[in-house]
PDB file of N, CA and C in Angstrom:
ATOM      1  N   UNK A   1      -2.173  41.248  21.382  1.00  0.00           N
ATOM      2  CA  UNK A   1      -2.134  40.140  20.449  1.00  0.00           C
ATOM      3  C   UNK A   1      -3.227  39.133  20.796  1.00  0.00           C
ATOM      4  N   UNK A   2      -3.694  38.637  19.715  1.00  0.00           N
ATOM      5  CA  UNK A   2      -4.823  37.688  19.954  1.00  0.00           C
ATOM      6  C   UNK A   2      -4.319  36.088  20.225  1.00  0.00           C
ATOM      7  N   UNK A   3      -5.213  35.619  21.278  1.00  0.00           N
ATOM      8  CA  UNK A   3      -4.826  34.641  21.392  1.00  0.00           C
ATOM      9  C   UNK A   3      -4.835  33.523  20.479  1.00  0.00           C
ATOM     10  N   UNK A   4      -4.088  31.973  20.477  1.00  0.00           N
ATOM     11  CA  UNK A   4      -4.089  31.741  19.231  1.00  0.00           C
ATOM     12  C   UNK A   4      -5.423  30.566  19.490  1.00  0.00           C
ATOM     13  N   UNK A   5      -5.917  30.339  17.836  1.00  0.00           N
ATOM     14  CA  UNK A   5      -7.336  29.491  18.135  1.00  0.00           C
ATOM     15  C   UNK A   5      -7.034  28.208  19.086  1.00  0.00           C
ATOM     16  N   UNK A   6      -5.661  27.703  18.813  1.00  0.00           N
ATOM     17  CA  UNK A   6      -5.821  26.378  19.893  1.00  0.00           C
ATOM     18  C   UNK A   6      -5.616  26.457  21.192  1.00  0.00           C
ATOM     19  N   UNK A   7      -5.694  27.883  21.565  1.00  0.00           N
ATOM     20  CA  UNK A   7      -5.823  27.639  23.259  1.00  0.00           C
ATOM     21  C   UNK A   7      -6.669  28.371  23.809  1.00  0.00           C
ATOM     22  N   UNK A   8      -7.895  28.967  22.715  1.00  0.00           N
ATOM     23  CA  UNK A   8      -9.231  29.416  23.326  1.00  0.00           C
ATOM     24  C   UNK A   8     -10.338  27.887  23.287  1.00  0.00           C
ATOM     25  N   UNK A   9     -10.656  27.910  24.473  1.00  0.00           N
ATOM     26  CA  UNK A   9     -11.023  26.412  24.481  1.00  0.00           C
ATOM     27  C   UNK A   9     -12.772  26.754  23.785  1.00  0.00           C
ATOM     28  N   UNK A  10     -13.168  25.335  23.519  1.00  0.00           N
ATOM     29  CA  UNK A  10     -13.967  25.293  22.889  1.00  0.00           C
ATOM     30  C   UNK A  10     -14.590  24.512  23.352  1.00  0.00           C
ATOM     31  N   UNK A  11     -16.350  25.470  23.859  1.00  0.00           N
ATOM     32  CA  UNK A  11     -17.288  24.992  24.524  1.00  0.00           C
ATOM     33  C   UNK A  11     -18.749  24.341  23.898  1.00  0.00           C
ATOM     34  N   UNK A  12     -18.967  23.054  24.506  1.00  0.00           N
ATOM     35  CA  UNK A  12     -20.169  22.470  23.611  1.00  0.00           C
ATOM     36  C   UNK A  12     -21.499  22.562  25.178  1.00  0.00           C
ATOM     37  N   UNK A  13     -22.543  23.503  24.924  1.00  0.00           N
ATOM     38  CA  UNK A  13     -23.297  23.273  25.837  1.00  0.00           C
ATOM     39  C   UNK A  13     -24.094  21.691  25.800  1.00  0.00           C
ATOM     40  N   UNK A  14     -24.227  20.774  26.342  1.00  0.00           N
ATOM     41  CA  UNK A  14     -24.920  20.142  26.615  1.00  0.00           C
ATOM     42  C   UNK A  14     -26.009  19.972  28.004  1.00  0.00           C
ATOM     43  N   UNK A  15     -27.415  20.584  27.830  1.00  0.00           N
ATOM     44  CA  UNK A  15     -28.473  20.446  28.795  1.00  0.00           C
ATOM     45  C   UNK A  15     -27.742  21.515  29.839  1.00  0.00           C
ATOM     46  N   UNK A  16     -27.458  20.964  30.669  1.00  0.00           N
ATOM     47  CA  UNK A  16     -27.408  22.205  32.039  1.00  0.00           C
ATOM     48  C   UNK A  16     -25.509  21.583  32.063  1.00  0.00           C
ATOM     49  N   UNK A  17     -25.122  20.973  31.793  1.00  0.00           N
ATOM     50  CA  UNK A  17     -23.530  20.944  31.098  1.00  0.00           C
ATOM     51  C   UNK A  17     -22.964  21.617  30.098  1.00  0.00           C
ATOM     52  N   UNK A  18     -21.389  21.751  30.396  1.00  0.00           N
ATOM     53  CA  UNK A  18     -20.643  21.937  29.642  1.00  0.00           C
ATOM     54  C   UNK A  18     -19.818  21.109  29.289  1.00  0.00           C
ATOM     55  N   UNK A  19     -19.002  21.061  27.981  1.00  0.00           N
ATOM     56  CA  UNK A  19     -18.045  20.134  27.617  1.00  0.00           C
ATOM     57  C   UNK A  19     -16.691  21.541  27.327  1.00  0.00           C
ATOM     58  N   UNK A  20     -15.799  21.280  27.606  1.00  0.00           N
ATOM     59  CA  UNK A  20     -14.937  22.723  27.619  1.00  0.00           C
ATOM     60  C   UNK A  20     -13.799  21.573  26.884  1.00  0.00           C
ATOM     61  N   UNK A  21     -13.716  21.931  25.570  1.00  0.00           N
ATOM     62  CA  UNK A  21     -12.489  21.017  25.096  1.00  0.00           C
ATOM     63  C   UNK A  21     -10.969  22.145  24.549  1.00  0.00           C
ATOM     64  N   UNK A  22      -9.895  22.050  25.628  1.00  0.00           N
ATOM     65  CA  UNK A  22      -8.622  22.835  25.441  1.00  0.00           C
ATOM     66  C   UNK A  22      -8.028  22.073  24.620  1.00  0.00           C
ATOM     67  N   UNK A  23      -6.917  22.851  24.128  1.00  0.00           N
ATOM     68  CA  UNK A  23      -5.764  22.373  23.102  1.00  0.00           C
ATOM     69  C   UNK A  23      -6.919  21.192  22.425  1.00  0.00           C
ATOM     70  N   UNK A  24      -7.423  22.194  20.796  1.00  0.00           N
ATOM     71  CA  UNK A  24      -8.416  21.548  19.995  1.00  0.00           C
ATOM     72  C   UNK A  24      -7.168  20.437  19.483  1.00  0.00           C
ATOM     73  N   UNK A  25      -6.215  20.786  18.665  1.00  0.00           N
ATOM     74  CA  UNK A  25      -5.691  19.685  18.126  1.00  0.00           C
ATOM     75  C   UNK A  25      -5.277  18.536  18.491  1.00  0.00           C
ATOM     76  N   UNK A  26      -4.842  19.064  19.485  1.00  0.00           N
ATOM     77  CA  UNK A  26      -4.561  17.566  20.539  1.00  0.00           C
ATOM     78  C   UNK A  26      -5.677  16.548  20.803  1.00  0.00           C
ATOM     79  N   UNK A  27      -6.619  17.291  20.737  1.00  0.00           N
ATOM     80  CA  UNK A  27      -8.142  16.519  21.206  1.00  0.00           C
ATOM     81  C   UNK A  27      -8.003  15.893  19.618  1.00  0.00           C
ATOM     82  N   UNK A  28      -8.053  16.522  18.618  1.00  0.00           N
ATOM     83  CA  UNK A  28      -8.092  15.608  17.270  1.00  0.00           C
ATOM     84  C   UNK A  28      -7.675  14.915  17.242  1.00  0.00           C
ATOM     85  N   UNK A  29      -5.862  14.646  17.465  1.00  0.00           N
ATOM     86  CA  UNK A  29      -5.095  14.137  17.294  1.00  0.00           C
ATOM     87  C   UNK A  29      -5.341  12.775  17.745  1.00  0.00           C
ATOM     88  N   UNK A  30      -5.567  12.597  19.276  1.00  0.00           N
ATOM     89  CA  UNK A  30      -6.290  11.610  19.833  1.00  0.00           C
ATOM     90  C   UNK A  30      -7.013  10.771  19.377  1.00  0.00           C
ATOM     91  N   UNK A  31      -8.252  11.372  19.354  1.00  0.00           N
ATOM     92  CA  UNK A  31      -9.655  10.973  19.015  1.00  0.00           C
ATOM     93  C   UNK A  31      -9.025  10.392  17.346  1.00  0.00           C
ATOM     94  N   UNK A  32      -8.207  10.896  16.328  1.00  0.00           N
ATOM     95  CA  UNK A  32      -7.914  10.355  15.296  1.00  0.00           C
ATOM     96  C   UNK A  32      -7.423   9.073  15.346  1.00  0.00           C
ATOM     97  N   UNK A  33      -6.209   9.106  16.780  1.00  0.00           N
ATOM     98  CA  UNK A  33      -5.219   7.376  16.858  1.00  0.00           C
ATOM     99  C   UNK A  33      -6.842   6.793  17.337  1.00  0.00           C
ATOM    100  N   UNK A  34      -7.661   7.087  18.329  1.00  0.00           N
ATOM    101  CA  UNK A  34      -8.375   5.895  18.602  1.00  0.00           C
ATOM    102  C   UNK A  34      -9.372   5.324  17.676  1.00  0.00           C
ATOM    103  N   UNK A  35      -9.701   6.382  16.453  1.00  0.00           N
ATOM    104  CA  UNK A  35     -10.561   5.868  15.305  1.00  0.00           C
ATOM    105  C   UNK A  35      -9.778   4.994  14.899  1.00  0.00           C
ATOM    106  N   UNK A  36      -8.219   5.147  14.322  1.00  0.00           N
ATOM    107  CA  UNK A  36      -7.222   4.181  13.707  1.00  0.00           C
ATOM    108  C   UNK A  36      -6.862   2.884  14.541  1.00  0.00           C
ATOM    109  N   UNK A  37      -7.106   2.887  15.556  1.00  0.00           N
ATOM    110  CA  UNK A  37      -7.068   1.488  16.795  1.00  0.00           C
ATOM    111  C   UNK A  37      -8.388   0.608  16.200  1.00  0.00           C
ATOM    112  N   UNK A  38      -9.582   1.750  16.092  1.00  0.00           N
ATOM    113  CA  UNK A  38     -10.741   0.595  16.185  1.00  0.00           C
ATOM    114  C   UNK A  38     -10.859  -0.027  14.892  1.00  0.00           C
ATOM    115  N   UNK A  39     -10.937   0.826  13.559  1.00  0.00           N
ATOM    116  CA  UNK A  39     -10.289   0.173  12.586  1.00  0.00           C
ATOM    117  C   UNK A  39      -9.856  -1.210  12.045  1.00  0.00           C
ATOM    118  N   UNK A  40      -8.303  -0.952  12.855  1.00  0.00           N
ATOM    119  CA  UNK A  40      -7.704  -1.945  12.885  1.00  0.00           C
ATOM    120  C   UNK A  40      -7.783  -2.834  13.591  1.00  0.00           C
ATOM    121  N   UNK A  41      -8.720  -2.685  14.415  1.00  0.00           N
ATOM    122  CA  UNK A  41      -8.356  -3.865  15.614  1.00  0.00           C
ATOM    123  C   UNK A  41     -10.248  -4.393  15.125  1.00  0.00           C
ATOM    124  N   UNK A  42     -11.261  -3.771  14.471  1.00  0.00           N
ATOM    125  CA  UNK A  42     -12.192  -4.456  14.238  1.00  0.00           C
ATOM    126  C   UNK A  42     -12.246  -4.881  12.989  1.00  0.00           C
ATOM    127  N   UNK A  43     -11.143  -4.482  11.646  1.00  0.00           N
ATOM    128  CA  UNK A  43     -10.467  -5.398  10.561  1.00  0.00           C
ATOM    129  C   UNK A  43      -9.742  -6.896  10.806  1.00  0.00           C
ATOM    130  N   UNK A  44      -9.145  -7.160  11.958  1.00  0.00           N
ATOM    131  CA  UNK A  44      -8.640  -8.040  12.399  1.00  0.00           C
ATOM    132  C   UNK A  44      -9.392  -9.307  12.991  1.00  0.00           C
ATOM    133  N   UNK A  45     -10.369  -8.832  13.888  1.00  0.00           N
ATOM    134  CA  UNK A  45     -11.403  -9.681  14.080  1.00  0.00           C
ATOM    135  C   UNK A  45     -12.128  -9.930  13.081  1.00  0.00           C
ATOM    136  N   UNK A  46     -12.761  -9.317  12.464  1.00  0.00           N
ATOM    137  CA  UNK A  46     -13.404 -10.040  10.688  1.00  0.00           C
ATOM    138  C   UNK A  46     -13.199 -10.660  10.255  1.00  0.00           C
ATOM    139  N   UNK A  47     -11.533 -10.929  10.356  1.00  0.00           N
ATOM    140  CA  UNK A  47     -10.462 -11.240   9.098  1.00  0.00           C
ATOM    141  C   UNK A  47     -10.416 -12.982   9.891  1.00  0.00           C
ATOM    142  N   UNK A  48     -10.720 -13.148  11.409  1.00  0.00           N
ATOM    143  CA  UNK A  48     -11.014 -14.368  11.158  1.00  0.00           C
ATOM    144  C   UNK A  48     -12.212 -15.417  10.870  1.00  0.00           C
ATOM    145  N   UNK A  49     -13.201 -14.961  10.372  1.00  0.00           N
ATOM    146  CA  UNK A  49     -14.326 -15.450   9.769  1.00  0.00           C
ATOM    147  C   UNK A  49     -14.338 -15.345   8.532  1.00  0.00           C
ATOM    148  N   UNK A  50     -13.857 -16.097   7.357  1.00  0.00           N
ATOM    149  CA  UNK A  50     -13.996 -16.102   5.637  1.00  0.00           C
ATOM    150  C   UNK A  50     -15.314 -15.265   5.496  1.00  0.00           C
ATOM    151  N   UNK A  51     -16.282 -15.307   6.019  1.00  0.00           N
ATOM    152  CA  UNK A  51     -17.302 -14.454   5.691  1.00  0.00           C
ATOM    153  C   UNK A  51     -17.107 -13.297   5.407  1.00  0.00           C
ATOM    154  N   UNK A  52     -16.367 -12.254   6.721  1.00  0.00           N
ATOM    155  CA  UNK A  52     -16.096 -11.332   7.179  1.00  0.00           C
ATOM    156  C   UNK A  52     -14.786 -10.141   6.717  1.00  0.00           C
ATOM    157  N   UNK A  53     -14.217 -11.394   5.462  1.00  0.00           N
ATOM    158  CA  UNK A  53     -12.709 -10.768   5.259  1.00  0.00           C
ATOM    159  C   UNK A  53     -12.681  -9.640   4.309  1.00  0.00           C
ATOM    160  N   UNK A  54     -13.899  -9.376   3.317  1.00  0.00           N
ATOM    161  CA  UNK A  54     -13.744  -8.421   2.657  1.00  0.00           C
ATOM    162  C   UNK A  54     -14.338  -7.157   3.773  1.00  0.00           C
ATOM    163  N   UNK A  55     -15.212  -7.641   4.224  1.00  0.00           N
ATOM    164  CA  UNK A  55     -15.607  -6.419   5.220  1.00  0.00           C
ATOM    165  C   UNK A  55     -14.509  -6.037   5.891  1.00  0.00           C
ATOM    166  N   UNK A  56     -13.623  -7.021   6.544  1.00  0.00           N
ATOM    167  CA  UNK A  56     -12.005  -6.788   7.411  1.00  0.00           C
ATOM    168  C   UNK A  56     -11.119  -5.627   6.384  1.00  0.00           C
ATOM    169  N   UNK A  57     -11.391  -6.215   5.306  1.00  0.00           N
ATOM    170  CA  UNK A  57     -10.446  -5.494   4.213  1.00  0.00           C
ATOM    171  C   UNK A  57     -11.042  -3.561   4.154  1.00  0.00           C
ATOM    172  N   UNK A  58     -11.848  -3.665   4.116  1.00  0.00           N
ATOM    173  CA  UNK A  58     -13.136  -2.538   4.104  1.00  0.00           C
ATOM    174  C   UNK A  58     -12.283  -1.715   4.904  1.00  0.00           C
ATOM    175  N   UNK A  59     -12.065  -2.159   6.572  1.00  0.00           N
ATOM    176  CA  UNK A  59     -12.043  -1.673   7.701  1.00  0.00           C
ATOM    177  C   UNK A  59     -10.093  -1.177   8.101  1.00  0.00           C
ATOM    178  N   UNK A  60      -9.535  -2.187   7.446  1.00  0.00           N
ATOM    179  CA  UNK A  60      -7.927  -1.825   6.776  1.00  0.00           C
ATOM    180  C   UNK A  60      -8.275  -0.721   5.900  1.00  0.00           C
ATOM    181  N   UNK A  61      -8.487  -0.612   4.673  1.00  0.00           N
ATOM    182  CA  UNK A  61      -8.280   0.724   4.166  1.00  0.00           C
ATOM    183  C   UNK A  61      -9.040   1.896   4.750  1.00  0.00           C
ATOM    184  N   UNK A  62     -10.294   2.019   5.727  1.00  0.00           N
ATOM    185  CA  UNK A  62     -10.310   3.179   5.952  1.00  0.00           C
ATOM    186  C   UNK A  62      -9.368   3.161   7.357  1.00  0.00           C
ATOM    187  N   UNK A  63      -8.752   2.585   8.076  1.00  0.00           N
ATOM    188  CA  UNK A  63      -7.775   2.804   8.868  1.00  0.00           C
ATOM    189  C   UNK A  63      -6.479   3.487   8.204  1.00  0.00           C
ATOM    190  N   UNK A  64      -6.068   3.069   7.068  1.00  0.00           N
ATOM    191  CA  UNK A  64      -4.952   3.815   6.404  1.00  0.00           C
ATOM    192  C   UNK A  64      -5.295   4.701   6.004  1.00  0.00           C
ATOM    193  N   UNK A  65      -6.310   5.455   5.703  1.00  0.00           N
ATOM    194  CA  UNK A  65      -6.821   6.473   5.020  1.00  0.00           C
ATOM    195  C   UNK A  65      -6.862   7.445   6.080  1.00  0.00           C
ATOM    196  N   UNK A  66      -7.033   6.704   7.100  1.00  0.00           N
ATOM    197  CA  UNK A  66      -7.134   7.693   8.668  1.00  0.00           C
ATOM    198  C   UNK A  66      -6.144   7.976   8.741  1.00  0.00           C
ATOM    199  N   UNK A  67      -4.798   7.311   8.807  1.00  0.00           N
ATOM    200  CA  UNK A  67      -3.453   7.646   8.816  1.00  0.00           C
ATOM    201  C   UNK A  67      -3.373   8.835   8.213  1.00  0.00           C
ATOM    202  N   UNK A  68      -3.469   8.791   7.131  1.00  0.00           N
ATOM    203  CA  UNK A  68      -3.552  10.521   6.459  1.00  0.00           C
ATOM    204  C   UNK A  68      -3.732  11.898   6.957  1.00  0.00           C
ATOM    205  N   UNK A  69      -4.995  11.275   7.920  1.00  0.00           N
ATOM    206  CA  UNK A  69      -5.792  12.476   8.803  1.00  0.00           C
ATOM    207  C   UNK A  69      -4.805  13.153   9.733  1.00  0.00           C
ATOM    208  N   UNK A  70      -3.741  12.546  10.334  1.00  0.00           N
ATOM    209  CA  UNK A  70      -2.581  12.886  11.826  1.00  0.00           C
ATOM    210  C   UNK A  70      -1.705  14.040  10.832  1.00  0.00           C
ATOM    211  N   UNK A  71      -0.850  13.518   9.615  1.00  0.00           N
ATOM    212  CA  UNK A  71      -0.144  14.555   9.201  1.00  0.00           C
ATOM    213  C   UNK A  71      -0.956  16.118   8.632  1.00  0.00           C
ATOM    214  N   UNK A  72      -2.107  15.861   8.799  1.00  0.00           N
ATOM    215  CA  UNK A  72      -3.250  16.653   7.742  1.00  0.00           C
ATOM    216  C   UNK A  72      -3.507  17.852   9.599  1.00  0.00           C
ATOM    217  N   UNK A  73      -3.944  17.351  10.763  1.00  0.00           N
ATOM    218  CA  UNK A  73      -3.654  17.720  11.883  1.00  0.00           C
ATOM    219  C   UNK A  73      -2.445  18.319  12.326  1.00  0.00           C
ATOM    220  N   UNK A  74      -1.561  17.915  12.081  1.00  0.00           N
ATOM    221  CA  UNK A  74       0.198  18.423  12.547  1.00  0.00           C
ATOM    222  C   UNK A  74      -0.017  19.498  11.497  1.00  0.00           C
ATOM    223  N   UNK A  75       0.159  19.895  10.128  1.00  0.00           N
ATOM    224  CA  UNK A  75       0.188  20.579   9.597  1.00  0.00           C
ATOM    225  C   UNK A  75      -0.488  21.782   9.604  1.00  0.00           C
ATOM    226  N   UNK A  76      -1.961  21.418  10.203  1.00  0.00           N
ATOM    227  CA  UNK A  76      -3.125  23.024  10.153  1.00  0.00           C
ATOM    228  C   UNK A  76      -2.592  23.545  11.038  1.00  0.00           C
ATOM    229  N   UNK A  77      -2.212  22.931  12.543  1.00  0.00           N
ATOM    230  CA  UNK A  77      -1.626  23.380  13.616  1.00  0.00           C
ATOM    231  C   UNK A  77      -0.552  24.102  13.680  1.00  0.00           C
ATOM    232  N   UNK A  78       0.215  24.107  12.565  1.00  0.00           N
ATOM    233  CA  UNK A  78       1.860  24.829  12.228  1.00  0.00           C
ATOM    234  C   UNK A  78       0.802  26.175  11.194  1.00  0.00           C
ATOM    235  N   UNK A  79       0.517  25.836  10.848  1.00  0.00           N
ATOM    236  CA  UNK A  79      -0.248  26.683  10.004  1.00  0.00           C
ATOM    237  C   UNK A  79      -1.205  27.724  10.577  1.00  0.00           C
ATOM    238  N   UNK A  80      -1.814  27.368  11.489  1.00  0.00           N
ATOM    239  CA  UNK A  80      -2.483  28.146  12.102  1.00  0.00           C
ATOM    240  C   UNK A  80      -1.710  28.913  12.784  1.00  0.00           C
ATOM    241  N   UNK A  81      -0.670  28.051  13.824  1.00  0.00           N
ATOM    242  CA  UNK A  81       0.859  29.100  14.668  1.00  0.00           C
ATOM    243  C   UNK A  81       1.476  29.850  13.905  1.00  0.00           C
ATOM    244  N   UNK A  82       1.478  30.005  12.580  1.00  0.00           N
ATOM    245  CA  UNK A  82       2.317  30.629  11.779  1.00  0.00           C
ATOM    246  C   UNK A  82       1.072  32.012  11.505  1.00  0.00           C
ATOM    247  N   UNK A  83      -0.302  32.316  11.160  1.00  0.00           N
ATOM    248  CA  UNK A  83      -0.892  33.042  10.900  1.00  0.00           C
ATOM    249  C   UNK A  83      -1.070  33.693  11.942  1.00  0.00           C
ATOM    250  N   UNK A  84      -1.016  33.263  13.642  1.00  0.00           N
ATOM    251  CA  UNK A  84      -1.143  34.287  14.361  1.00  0.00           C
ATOM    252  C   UNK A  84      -0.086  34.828  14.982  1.00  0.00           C
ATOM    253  N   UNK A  85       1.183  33.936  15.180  1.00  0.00           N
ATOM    254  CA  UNK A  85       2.073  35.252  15.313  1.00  0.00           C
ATOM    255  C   UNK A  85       2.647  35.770  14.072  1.00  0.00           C
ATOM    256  N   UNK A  86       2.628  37.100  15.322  1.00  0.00           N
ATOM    257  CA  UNK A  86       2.802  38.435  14.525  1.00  0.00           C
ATOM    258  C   UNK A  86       4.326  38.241  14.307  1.00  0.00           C
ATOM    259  N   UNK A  87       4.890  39.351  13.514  1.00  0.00           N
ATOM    260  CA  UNK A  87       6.471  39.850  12.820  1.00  0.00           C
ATOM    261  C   UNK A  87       7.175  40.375  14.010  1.00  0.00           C
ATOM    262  N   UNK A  88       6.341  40.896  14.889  1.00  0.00           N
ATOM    263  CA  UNK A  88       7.321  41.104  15.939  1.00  0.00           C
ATOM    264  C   UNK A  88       8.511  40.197  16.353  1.00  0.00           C
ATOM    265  N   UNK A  89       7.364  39.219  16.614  1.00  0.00           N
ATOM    266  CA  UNK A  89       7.837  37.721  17.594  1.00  0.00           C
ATOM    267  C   UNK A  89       8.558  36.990  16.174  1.00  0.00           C
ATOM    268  N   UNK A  90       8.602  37.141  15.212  1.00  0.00           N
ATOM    269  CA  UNK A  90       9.498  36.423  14.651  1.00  0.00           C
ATOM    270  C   UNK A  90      11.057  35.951  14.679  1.00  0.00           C
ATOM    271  N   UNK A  91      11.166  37.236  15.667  1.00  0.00           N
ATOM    272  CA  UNK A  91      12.697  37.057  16.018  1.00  0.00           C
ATOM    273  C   UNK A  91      12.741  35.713  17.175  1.00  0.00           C
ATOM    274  N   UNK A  92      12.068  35.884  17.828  1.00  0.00           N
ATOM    275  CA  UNK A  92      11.941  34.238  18.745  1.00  0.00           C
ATOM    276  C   UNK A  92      11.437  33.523  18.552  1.00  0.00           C
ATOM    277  N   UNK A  93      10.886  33.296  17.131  1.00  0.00           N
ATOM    278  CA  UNK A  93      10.791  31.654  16.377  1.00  0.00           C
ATOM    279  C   UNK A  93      11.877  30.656  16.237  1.00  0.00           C
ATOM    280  N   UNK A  94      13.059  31.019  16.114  1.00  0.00           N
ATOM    281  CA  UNK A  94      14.117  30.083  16.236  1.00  0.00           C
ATOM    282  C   UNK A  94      14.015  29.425  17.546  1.00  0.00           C
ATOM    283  N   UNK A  95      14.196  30.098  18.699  1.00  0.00           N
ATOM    284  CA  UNK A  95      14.190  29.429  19.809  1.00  0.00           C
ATOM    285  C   UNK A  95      12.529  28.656  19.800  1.00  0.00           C
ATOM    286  N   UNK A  96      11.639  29.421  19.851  1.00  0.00           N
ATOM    287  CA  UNK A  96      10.394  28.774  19.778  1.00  0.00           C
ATOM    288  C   UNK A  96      10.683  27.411  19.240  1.00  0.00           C
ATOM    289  N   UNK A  97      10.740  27.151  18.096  1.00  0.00           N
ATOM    290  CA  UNK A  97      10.610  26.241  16.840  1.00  0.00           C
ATOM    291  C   UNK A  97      11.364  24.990  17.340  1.00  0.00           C
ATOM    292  N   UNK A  98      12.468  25.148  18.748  1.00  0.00           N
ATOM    293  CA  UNK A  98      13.276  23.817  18.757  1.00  0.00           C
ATOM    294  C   UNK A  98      12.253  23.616  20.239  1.00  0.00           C
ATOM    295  N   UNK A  99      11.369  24.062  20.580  1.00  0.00           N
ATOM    296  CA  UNK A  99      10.360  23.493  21.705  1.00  0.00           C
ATOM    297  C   UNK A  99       9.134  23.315  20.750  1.00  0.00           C
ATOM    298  N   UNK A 100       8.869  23.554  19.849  1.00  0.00           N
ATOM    299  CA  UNK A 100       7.560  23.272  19.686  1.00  0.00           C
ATOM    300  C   UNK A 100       7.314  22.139  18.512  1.00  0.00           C
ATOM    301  N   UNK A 101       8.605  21.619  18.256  1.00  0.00           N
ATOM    302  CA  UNK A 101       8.254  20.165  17.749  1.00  0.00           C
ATOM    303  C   UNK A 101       8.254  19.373  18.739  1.00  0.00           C
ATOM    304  N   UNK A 102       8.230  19.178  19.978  1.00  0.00           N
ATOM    305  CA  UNK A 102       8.310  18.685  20.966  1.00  0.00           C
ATOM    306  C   UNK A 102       6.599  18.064  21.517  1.00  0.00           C
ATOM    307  N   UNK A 103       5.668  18.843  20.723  1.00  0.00           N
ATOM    308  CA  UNK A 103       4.064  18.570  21.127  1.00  0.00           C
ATOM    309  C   UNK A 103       3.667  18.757  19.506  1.00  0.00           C
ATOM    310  N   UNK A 104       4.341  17.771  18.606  1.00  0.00           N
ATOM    311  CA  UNK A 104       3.550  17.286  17.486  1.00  0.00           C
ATOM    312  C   UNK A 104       2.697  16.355  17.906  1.00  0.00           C
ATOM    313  N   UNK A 105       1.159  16.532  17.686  1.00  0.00           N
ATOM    314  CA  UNK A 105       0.661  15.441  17.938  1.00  0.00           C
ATOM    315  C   UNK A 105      -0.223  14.585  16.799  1.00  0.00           C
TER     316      UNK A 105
END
């Protein structure tokens, strides 16, 4: 059986480095809350300069729009677990299924 895509890690050569990034979604998942932190937290600072408030406003809706992005992540990830196991293993999806909402991220 093939392994599944989120735990063949994924390598970015840089120069005489590597970047080896495991569990891809999780890395999304992340990297998604801290886009939605800066967002919001550089909408907020705007928002106290009248100058700055439509730009603040700017920086609120693409933070909510980011929100979107986490359930859009949780979902490929079920989706993807679902295309690679096989029918065999379907019989231990029940048990599976009450551990593996446990690392929605």
């Amino acid at each position: 059986m093939k392994s599944a895509p989120d735990s063949t890690p994924l390598v970015i050569h840089v120069g005489r480095e590597e970047l080896v990034i495991k569990r891809r979604y999780e890395v999304a998942s992340i990297a998604n809350d801290a886009l939605i932190a800066l967002w919001f937290v550089t909408g907020s600072i705007m928002f106290f300069s009248e100058r700055w408030t439509t730009a603040g406003t700017w920086c609120f809706l693409a933070g909510s729009i980011e929100l979107l992005v986490r359930p859009a992540i949780r979902l490929t990830r079920h989706l993807h677990l679902q295309r690679v196991h096989s029918r065999a293993l379907w019989s231990h999806s029940a048990a599976a299924a009450s551990s593996d909402g446990s690392q929605d991220y």
